[in-house]
Protein backbone atom coordinates (compact mmCIF):
# COMPACT_ATOMS: atom_id res chain seq x y z
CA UNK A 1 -140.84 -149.87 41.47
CA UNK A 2 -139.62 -146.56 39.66
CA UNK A 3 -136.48 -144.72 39.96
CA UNK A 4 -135.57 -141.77 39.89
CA UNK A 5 -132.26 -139.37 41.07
CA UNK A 6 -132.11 -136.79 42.74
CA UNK A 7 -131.11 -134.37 39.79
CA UNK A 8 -134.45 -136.32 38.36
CA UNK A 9 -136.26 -134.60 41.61
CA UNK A 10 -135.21 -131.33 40.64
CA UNK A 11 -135.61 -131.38 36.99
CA UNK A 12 -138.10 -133.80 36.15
CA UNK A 13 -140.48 -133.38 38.91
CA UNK A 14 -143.51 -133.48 36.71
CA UNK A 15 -142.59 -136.79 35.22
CA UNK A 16 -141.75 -138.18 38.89
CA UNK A 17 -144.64 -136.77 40.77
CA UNK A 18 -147.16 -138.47 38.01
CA UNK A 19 -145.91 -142.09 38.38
CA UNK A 20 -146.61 -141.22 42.46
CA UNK A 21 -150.18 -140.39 41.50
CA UNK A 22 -150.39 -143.27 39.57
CA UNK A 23 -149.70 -145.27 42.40
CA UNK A 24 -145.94 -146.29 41.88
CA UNK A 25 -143.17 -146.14 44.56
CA UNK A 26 -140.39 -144.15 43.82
CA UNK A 27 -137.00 -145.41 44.30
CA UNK A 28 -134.65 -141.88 44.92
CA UNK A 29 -130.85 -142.63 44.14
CA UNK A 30 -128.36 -140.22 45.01
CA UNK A 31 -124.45 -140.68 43.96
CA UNK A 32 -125.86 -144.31 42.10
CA UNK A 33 -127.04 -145.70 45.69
CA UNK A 34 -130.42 -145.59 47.24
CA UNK A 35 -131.36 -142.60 49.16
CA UNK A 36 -135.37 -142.44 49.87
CA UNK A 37 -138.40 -143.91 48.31
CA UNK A 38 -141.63 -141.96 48.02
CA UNK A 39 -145.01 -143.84 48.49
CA UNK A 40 -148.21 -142.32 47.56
CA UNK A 41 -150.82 -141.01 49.94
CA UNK A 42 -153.30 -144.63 50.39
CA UNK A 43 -156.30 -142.04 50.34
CA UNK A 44 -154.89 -140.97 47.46
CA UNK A 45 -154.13 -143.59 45.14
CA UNK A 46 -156.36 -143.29 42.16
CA UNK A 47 -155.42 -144.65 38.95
CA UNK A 48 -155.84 -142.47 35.81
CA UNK A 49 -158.72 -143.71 33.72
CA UNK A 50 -157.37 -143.59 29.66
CA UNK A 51 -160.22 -142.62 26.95
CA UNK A 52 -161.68 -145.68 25.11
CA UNK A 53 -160.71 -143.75 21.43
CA UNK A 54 -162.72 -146.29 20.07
CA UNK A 55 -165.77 -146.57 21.81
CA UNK A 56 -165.90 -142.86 21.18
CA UNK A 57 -165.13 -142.81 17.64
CA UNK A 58 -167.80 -145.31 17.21
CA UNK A 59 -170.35 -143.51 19.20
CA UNK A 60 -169.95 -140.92 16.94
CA UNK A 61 -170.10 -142.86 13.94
CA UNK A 62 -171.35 -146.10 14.07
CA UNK A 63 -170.47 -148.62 11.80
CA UNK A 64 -170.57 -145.42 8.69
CA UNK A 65 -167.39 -146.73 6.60
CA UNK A 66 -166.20 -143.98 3.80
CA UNK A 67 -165.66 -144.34 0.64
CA UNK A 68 -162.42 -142.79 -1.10
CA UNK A 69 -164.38 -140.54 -2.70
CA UNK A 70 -166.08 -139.48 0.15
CA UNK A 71 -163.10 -138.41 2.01
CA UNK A 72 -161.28 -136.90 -1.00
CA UNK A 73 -165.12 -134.83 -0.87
CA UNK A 74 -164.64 -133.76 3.13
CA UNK A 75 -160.76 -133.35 2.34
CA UNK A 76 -161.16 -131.03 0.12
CA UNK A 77 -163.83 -128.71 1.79
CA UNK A 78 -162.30 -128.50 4.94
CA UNK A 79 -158.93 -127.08 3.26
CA UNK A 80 -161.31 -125.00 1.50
CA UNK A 81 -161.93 -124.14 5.24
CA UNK A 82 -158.83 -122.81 6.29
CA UNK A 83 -157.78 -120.16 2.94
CA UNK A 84 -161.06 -118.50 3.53
């Protein structure tokens, strides 16, 4: 279970609000003591699916491996890229 205070409440309540849509409890303390918790909704709950990097980076590429050369090559024309 997470904690937060109360000044978290008030100035973090992005950060606080995310872990409750993640599906944590929240723990409130007020003065150092326990005040409230706050549960998420149960027809709520849905856990945030994180990108496979990977899996996309080799969908895109395959198994293609560069050589130095190669990427000195695309290096240099995409700063060619930006000046112009």
């Amino acid at each position: 279970m997470k904690t937060a205070t109360v000044a978290d409440l008030r100035n973090q309540f992005r950060r606080v609000s995310s872990w409750i849509e993640d599906g944590e409890t929240v723990q409130i303390l007020k003065q150092g003591k326990p005040f409230a918790q706050l549960v998420p909704n149960v027809g709520r709950r849905q856990t945030r699916k994180k990108p496979d990097v990977l899996a996309r980076l080799k969908e895109i590429w395959g198994t293609k491996t560069f050589s130095e050369k190669e990427v000195a090559a695309m290096r240099a024309a995409e700063l060619e890229g930006e000046e112009g």
